[in-house]
N, C-alpha and C. Protein backbone atom coordinates (compact mmCIF):
# COMPACT_ATOMS: atom_id res chain seq x y z
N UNK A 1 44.22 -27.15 2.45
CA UNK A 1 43.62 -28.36 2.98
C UNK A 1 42.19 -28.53 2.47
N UNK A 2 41.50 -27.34 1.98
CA UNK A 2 39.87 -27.61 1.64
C UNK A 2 39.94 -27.22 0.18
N UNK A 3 41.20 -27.25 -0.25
CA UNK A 3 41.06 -26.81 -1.46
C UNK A 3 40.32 -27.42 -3.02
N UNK A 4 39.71 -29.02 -1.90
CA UNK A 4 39.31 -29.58 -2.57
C UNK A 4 37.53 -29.46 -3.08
N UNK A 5 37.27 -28.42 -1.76
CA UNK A 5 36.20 -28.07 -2.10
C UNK A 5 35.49 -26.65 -2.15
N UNK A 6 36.61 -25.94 -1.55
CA UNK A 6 36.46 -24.16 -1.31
C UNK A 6 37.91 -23.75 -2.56
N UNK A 7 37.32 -22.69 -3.09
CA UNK A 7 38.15 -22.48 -3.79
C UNK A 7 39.01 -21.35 -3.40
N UNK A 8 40.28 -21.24 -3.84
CA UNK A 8 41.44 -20.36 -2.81
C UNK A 8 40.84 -18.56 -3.16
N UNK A 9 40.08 -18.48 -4.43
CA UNK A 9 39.98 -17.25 -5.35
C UNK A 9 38.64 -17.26 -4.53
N UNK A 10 37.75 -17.73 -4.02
CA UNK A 10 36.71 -17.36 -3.20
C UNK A 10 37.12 -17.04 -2.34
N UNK A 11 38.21 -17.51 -1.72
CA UNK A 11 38.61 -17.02 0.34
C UNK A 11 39.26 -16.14 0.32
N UNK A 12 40.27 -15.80 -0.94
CA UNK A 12 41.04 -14.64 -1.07
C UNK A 12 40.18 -13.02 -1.21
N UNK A 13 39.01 -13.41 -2.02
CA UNK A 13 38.10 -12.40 -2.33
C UNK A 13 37.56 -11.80 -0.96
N UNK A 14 37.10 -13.03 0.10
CA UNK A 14 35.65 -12.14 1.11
C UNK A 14 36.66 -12.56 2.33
N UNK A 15 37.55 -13.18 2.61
CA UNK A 15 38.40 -12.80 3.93
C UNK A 15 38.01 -12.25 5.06
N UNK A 16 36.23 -12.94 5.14
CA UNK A 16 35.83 -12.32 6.50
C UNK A 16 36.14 -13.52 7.77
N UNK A 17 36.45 -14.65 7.14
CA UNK A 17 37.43 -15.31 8.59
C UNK A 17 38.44 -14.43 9.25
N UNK A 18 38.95 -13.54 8.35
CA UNK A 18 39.90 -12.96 9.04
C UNK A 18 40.14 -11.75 9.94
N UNK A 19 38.33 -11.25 10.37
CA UNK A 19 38.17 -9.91 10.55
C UNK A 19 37.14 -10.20 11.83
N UNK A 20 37.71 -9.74 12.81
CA UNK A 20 36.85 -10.58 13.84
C UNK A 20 36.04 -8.96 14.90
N UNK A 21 34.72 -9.02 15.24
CA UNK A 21 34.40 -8.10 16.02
C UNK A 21 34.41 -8.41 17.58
N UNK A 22 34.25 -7.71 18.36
CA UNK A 22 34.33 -8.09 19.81
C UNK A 22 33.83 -9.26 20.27
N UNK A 23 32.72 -9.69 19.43
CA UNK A 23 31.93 -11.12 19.61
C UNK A 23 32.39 -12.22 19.39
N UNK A 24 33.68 -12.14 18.49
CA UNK A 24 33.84 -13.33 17.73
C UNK A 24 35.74 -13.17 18.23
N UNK A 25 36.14 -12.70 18.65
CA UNK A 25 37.47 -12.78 19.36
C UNK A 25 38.07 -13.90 19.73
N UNK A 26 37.23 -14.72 20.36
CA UNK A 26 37.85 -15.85 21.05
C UNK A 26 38.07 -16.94 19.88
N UNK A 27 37.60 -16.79 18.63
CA UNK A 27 37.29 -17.58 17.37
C UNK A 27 39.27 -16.87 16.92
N UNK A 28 39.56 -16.27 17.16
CA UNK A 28 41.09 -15.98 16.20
C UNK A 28 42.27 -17.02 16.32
N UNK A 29 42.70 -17.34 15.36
CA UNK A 29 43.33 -18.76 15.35
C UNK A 29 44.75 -18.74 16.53
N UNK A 30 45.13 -19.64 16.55
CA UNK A 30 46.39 -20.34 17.91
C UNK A 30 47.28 -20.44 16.77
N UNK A 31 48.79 -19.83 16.66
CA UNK A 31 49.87 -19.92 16.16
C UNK A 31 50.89 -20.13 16.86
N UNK A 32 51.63 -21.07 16.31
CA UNK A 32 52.80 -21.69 16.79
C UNK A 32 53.95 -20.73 16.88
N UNK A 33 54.79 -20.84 17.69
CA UNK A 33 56.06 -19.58 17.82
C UNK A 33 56.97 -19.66 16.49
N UNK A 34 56.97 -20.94 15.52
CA UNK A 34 57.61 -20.24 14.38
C UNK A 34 56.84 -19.12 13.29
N UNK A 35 55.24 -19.67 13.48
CA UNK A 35 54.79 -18.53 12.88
C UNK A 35 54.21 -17.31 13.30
N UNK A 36 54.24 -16.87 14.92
CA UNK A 36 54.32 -16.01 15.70
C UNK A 36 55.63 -15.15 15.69
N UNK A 37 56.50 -15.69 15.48
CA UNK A 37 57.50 -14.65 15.37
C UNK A 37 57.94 -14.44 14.10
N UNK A 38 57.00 -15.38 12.81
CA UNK A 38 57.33 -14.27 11.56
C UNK A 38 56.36 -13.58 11.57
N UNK A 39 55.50 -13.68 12.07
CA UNK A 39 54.02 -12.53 11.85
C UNK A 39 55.45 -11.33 12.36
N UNK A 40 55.79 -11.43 13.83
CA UNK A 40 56.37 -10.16 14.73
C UNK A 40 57.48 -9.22 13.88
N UNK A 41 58.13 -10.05 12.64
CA UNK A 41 59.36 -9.77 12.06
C UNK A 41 58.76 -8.32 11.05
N UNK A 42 57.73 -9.28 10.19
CA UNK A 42 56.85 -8.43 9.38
C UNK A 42 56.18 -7.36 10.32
N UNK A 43 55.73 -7.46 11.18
CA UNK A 43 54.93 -6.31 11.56
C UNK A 43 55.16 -6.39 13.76
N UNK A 44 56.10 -6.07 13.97
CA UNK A 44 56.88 -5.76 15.33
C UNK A 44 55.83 -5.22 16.25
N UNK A 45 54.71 -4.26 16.27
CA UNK A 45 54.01 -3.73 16.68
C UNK A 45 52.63 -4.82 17.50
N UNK A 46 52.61 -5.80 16.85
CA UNK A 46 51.95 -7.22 16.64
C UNK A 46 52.39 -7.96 18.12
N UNK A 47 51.35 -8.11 19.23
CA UNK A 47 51.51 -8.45 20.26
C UNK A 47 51.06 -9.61 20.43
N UNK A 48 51.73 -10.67 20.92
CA UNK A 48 50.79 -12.06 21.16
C UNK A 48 50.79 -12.34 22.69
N UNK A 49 49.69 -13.36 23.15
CA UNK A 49 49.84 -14.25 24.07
C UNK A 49 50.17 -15.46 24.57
N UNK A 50 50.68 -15.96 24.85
CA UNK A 50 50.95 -17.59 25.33
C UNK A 50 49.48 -18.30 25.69
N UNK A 51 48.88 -19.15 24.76
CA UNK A 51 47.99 -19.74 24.92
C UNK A 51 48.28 -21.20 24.73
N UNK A 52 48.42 -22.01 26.11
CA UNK A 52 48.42 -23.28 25.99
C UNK A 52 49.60 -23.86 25.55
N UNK A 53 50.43 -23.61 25.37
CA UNK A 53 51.91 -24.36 24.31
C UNK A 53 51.68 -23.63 22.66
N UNK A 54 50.72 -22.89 22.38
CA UNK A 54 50.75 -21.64 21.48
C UNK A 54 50.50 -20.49 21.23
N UNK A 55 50.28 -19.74 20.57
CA UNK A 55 50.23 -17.76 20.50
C UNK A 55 48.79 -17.47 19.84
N UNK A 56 48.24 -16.57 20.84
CA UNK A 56 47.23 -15.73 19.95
C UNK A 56 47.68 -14.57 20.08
N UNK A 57 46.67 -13.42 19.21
CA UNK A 57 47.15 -12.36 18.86
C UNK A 57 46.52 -11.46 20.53
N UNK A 58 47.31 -10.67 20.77
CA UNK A 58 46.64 -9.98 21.86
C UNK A 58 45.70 -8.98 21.06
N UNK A 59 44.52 -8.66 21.43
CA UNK A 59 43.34 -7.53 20.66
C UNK A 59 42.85 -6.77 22.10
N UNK A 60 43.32 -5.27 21.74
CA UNK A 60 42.82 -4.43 22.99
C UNK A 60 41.14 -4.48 22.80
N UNK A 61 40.52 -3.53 23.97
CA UNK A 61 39.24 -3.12 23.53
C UNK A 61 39.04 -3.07 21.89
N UNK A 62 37.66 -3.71 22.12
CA UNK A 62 36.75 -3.24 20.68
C UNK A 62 35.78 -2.60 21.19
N UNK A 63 35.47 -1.43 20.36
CA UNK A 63 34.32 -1.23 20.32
C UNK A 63 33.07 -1.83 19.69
N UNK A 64 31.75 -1.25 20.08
CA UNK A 64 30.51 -2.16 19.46
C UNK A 64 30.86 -2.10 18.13
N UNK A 65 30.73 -1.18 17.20
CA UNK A 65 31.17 -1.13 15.60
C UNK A 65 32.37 -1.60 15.07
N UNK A 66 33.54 -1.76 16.01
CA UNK A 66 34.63 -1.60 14.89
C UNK A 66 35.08 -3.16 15.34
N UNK A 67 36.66 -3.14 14.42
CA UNK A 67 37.03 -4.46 13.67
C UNK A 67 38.13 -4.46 13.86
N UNK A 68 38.91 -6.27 13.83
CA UNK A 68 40.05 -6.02 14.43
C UNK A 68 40.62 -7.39 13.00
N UNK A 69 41.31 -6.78 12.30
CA UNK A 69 42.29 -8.15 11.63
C UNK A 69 43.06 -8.38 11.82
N UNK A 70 42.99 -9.50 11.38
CA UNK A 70 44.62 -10.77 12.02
C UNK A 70 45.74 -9.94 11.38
N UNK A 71 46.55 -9.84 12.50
CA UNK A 71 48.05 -8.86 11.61
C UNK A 71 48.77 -9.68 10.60
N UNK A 72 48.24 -10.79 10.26
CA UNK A 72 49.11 -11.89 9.11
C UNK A 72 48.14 -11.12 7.67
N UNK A 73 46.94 -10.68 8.04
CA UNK A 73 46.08 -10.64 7.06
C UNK A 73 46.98 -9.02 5.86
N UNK A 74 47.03 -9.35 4.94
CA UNK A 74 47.64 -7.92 3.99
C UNK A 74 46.45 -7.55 3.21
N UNK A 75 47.03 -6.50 2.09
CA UNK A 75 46.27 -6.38 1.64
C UNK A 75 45.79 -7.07 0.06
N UNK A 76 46.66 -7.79 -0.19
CA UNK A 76 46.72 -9.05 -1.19
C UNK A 76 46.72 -10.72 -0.17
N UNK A 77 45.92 -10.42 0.64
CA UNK A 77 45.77 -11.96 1.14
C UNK A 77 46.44 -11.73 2.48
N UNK A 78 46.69 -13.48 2.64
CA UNK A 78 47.35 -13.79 4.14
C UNK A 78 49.08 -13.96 3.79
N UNK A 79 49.90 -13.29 4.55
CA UNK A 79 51.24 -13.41 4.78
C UNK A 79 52.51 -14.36 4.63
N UNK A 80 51.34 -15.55 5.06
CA UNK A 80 51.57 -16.87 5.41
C UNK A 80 51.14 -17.44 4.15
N UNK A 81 50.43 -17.64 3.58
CA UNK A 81 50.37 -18.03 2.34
C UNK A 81 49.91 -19.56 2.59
N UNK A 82 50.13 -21.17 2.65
CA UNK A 82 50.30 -22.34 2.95
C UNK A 82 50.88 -22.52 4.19
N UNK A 83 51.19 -21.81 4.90
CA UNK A 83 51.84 -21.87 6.63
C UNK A 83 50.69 -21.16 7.24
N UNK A 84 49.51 -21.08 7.11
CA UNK A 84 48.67 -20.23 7.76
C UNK A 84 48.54 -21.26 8.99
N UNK A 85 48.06 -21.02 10.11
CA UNK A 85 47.91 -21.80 11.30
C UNK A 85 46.59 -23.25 10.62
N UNK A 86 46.51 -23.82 11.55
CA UNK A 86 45.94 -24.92 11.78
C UNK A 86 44.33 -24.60 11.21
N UNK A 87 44.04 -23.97 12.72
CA UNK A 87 42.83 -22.97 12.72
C UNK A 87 42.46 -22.67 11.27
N UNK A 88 43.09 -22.12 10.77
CA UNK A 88 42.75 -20.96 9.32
C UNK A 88 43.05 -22.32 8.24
N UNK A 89 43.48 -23.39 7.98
CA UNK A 89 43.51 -24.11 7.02
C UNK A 89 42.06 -24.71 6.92
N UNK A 90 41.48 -25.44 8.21
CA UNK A 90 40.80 -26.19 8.44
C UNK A 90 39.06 -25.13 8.25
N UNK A 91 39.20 -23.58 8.43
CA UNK A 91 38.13 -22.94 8.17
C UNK A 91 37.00 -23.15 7.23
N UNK A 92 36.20 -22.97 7.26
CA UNK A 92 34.89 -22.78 8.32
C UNK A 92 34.91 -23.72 8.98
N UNK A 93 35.46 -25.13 9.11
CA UNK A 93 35.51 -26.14 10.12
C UNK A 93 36.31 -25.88 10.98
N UNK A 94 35.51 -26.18 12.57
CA UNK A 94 36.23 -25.77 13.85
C UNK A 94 36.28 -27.18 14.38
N UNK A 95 37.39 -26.98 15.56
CA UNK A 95 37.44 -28.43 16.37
C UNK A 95 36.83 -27.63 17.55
N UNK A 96 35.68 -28.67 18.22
CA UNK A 96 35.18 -27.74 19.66
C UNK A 96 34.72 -28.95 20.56
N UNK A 97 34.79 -28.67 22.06
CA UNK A 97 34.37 -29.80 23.00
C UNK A 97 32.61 -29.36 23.14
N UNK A 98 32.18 -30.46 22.68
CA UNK A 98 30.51 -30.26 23.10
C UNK A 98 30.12 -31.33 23.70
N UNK A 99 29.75 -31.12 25.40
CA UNK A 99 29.18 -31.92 26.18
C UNK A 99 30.37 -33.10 26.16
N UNK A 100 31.67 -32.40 26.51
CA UNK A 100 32.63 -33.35 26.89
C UNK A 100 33.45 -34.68 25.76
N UNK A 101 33.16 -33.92 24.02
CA UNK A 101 33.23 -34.61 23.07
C UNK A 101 34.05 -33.76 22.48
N UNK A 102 35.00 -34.42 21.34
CA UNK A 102 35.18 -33.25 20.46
C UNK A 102 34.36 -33.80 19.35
N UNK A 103 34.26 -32.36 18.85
CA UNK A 103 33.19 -32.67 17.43
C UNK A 103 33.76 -31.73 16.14
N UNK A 104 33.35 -31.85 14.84
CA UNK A 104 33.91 -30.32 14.22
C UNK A 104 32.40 -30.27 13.83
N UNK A 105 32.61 -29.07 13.88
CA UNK A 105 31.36 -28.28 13.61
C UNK A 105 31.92 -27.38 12.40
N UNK A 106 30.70 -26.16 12.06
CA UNK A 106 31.07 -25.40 10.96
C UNK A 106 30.56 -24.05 11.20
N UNK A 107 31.51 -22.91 10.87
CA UNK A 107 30.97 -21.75 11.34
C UNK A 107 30.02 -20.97 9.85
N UNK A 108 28.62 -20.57 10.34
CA UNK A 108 27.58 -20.06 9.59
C UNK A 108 28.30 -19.09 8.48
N UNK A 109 29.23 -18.43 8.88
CA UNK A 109 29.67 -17.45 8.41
C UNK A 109 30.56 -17.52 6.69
N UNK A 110 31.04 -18.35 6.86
CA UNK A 110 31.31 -18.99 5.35
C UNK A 110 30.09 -19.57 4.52
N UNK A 111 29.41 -18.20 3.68
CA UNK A 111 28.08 -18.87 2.41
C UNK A 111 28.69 -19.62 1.93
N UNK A 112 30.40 -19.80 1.38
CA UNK A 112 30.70 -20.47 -0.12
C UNK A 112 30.28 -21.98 0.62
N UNK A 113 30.69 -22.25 2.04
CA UNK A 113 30.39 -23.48 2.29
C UNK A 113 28.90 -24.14 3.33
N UNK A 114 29.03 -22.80 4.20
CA UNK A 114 27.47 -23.32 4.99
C UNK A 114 26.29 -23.16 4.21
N UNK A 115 26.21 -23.29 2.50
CA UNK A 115 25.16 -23.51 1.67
C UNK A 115 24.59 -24.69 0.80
N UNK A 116 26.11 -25.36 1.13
CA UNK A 116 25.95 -26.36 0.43
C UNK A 116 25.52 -27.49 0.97
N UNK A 117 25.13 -28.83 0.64
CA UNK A 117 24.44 -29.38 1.37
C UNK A 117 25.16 -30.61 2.55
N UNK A 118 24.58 -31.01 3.34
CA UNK A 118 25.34 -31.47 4.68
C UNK A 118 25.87 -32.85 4.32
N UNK A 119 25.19 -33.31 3.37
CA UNK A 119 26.28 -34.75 2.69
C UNK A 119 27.36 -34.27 2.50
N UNK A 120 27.50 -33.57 1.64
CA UNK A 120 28.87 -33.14 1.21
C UNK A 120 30.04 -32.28 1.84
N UNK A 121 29.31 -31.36 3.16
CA UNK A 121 29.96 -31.37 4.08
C UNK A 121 30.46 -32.62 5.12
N UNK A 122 29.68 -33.28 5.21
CA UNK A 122 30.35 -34.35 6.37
C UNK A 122 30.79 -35.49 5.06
N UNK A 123 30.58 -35.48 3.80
CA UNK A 123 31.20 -36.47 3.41
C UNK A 123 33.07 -36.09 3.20
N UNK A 124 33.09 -35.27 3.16
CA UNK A 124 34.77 -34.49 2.97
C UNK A 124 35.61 -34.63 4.04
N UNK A 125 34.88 -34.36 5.33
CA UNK A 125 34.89 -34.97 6.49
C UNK A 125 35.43 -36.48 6.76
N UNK A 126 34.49 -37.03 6.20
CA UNK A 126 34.78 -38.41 6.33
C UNK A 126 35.84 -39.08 5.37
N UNK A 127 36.31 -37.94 4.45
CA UNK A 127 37.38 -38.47 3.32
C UNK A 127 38.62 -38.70 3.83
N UNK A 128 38.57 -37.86 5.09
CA UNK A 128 39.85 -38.13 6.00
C UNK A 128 40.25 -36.70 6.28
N UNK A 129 39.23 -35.68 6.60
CA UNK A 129 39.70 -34.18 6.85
C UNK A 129 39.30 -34.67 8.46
N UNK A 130 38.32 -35.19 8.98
CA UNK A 130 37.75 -35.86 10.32
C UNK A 130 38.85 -36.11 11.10
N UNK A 131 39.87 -37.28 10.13
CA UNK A 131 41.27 -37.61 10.84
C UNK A 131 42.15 -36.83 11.17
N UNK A 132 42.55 -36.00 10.20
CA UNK A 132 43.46 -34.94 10.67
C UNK A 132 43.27 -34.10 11.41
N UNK A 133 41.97 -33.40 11.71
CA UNK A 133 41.75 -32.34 12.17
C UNK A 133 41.96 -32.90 13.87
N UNK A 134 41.54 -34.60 13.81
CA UNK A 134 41.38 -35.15 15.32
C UNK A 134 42.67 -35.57 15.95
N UNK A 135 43.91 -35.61 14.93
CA UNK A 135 44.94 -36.03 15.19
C UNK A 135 46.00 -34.95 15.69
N UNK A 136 45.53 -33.99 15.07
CA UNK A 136 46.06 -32.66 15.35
C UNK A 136 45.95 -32.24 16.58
N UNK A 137 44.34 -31.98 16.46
CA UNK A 137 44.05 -31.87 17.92
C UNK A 137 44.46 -32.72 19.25
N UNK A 138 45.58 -33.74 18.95
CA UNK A 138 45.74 -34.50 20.39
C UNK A 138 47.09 -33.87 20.13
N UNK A 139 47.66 -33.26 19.61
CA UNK A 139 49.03 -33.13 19.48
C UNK A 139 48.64 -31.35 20.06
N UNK A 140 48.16 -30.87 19.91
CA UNK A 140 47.67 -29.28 19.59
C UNK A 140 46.33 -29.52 20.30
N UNK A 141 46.26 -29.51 21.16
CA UNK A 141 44.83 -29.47 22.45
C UNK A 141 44.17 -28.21 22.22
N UNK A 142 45.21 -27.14 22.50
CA UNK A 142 44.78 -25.55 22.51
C UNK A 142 44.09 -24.69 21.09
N UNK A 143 44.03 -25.96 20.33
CA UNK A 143 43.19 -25.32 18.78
C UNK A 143 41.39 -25.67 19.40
N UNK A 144 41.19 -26.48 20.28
CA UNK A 144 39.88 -26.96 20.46
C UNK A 144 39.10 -25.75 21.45
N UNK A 145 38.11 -25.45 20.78
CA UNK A 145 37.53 -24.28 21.37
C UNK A 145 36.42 -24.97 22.13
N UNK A 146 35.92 -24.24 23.17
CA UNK A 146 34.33 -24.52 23.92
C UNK A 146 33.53 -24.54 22.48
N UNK A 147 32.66 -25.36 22.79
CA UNK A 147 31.23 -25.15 21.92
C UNK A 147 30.38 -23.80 21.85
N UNK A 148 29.96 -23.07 21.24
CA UNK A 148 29.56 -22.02 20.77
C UNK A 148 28.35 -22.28 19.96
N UNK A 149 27.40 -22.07 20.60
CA UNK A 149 25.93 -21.98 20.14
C UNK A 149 25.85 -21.56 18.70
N UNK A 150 24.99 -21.82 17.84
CA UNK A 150 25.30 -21.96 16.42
C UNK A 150 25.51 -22.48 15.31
N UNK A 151 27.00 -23.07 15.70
CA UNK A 151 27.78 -23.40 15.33
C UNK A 151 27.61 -25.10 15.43
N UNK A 152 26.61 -25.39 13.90
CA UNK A 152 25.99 -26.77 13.66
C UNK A 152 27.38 -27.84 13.78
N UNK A 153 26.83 -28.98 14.80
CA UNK A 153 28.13 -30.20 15.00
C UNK A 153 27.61 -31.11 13.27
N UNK A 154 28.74 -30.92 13.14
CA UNK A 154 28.75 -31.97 11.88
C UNK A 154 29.16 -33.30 11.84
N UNK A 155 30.39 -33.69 13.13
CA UNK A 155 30.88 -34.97 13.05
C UNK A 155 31.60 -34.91 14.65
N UNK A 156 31.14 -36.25 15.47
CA UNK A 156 31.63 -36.21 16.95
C UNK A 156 32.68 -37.27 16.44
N UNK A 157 33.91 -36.93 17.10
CA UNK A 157 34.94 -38.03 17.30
C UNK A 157 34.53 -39.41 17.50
N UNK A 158 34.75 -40.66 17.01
CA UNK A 158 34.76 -42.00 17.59
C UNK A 158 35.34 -41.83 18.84
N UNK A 159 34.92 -42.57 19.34
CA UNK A 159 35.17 -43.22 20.79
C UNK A 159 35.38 -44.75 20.73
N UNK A 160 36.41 -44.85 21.02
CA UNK A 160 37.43 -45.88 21.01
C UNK A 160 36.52 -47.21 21.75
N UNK A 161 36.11 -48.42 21.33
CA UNK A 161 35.48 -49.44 21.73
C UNK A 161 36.64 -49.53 22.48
């Protein structure tokens, strides 16, 4: 979906969307039960939860140092390949409610894209990634996270005159 402006050989390389520490947990993407139960097929051990009408991954304790990856994640990439969840297409762009809005914002954590400059982030946005991500989200509620300090709003939903 961003392939128009992140390149697949950059995300494949640093795959730190996919490696989350105790802090950043609640950030692990919402998968649908067809791709919740191929994650389970490939790797059985792989526990999820019922979140909302979709699945996250269950993650026991973390400790302060250590790290927990998405069980889709291998060691040549993601599992899923073009079926990756919602969440993970749309990355570093998040859908989040701020002050009772949805907005997408962008997480700091992606250099290839939180460096470049904010025209060109919200203009890609406005190419019609804005639409989908908002259309989705009425179909798929449970991808929209609380707002999270940081995490610069780039574009608030219209509000319907």
């Amino acid at each position: 979906m961003l392939k128009k402006i992140l390149s697949g050989k950059v995300c494949a390389e640093c795959r730190l969307c996919c490696v989350f520490d105790r802090y950043d947990v609640w950030e692990t993407p919402v998968f649908t039960e067809e791709i919740m139960l191929r994650i389970k097929k490939a790797r059985p051990e792989t526990e999820f939860i019922p979140k909302d009408g979709g699945y996250i991954f269950k993650v026991g304790e973390i400790g302060e140092d250590q790290l927990f990856s998405c069980p889709a994640l291998t060691p040549t990439g993601c599992m899923l390949g073009d079926d990756k969840p919602f969440d993970c297409r749309i990355w570093p762009y998040r859908i989040m409610e701020v002050g009772g809005r949805r907005a997408v914002t962008i997480a700091s954590i992606c250099d290839e894209l939180y460096n470049r400059p904010l025209s060109e982030l919200v203009g890609f946005l406005k190419e019609g990634l804005a639409e989908k991500i908002f259309r989705y989200a009425d179909e798929h509620p449970e991808i929209v996270k609380p707002y999270y300090e940081g995490y610069p709003v780039l574009l608030f939903e219209r509000i319907p005159l």
